[in-house]
Protein backbone atom coordinates (compact mmCIF):
# COMPACT_ATOMS: atom_id res chain seq x y z
CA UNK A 1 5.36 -2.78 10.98
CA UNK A 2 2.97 -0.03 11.23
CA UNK A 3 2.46 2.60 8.94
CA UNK A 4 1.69 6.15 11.30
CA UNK A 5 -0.65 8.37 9.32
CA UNK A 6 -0.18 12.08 7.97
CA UNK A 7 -0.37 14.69 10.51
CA UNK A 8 -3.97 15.37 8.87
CA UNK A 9 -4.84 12.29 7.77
CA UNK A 10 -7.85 10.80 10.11
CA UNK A 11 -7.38 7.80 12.27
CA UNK A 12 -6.43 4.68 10.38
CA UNK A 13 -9.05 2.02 9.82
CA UNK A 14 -7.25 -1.06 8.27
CA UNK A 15 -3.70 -1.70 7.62
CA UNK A 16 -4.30 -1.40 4.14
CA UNK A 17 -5.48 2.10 4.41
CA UNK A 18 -1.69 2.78 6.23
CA UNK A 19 -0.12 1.35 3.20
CA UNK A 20 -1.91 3.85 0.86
CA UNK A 21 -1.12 6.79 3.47
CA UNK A 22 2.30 5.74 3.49
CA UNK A 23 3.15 5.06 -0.12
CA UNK A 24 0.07 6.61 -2.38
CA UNK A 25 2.84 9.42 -2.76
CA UNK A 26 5.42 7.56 -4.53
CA UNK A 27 3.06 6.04 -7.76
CA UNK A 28 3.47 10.30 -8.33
CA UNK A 29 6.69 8.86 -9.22
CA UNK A 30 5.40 6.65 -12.24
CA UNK A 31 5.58 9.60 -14.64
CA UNK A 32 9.18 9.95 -14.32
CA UNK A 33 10.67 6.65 -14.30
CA UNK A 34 9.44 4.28 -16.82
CA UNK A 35 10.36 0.89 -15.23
CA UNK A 36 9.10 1.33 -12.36
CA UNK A 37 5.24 0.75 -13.57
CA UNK A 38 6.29 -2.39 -14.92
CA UNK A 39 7.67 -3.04 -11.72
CA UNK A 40 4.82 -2.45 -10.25
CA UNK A 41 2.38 -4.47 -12.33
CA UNK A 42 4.60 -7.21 -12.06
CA UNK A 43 4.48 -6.73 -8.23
CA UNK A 44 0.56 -6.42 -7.91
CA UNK A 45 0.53 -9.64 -10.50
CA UNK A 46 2.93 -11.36 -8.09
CA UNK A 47 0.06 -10.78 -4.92
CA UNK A 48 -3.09 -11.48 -6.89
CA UNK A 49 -0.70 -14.86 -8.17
CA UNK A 50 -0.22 -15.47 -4.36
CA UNK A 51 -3.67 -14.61 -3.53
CA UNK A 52 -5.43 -16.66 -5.96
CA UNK A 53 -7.28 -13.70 -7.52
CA UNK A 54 -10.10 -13.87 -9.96
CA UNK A 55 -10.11 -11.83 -13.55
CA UNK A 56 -12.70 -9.53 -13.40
CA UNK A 57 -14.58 -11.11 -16.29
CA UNK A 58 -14.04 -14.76 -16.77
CA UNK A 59 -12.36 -15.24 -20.35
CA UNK A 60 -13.63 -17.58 -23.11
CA UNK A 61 -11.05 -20.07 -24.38
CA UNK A 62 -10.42 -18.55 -27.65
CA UNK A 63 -10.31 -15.09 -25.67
CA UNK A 64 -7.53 -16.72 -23.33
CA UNK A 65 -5.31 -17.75 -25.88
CA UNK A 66 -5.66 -14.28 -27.76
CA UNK A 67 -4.44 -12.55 -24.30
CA UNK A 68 -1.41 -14.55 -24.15
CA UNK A 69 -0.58 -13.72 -27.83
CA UNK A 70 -0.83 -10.27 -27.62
CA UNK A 71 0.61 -10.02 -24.05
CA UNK A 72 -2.68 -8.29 -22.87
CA UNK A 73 -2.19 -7.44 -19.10
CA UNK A 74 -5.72 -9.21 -17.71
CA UNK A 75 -7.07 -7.11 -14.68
CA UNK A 76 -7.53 -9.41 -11.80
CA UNK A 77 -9.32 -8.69 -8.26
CA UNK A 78 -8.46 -8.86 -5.36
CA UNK A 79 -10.72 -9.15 -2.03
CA UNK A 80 -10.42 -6.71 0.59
CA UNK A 81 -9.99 -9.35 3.59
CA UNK A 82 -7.05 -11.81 1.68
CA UNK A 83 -4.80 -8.58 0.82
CA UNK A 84 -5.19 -7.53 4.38
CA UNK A 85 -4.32 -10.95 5.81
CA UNK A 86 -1.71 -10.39 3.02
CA UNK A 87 -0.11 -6.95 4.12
CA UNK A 88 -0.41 -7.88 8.09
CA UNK A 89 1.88 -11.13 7.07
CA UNK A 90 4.25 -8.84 5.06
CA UNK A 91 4.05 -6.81 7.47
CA UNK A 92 5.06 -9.46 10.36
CA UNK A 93 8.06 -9.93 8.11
CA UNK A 94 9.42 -6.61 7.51
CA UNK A 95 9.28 -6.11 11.23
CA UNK A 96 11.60 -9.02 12.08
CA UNK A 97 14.04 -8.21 10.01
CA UNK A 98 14.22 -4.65 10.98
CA UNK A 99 13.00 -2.80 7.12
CA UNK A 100 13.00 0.74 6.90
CA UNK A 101 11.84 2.54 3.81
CA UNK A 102 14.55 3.28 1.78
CA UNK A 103 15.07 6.25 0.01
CA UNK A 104 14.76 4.70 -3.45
CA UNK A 105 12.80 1.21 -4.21
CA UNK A 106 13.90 -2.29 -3.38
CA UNK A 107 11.52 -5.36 -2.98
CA UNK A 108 9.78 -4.25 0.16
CA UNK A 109 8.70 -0.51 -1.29
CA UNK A 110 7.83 -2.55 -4.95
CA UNK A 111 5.55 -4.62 -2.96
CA UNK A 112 3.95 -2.21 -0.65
CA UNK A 113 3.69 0.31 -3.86
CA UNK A 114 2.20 -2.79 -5.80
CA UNK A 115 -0.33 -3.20 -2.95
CA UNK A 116 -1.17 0.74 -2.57
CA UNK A 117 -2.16 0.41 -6.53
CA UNK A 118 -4.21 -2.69 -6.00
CA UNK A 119 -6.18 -0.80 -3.21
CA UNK A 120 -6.56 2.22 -5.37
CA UNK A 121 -7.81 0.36 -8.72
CA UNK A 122 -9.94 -1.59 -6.84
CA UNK A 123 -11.33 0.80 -4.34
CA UNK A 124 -10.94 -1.30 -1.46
CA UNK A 125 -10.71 1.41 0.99
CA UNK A 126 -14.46 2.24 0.09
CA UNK A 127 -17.10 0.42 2.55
């Protein structure tokens, strides 16, 4: 599934970049509906889980175990090339089964949304 860009946006150069044309509007959203951040993080967690990602500092073993006590989200990256491989797969899928964007959220727009706030954190649009 393709993403077509805004009428003024320039030509698209990845397929990550059409995710972030297509859905950087809705995380405008997060201020008004509370769950749907956690939805999100527990999205973008599900694709760097999937994607093997790295924390951004390795964590000492005393460190680790204080994380997981006090529930400390741990920011992870992600690499540029696997979340494209990633989105052109998801991509592949949404296709065959016909997905349009719904008007509200269900897994498809979580995950997409998830991916358009991995992109942004991590400015992986930026060469």
């Amino acid at each position: 599934m393709d993403f077509p860009p805004h009428d003024d946006a320039p030509p698209l150069a990845s397929p990550l970049a059409g995710v972030v044309a297509a859905f950087m509007p809705r995380m405008a959203e997060f201020a008004f509906e509370p769950g749907l951040l956690a939805a999100i993080d527990q999205h973008a967690a599900a694709v760097c889980d999937t994607l093997s990602c790295e924390p951004l500092e390795p964590l000492a073993p005393n460190e680790a175990l204080e994380v997981l006590e006090a529930r400390i989200p741990v920011q992870r990256t992600v690499g540029r090339e696997e979340l494209t491989d990633y989105v052109l797969g998801f991509n592949d899928v949404l296709a065959e089964k016909g997905w349009e964007e719904p008007v509200g959220y269900d897994f498809a727009t979580l995950r997409l949304t998830a991916i358009c706030w991995l992109v942004r954190e991590q400015d992986l649009l930026a060469f």
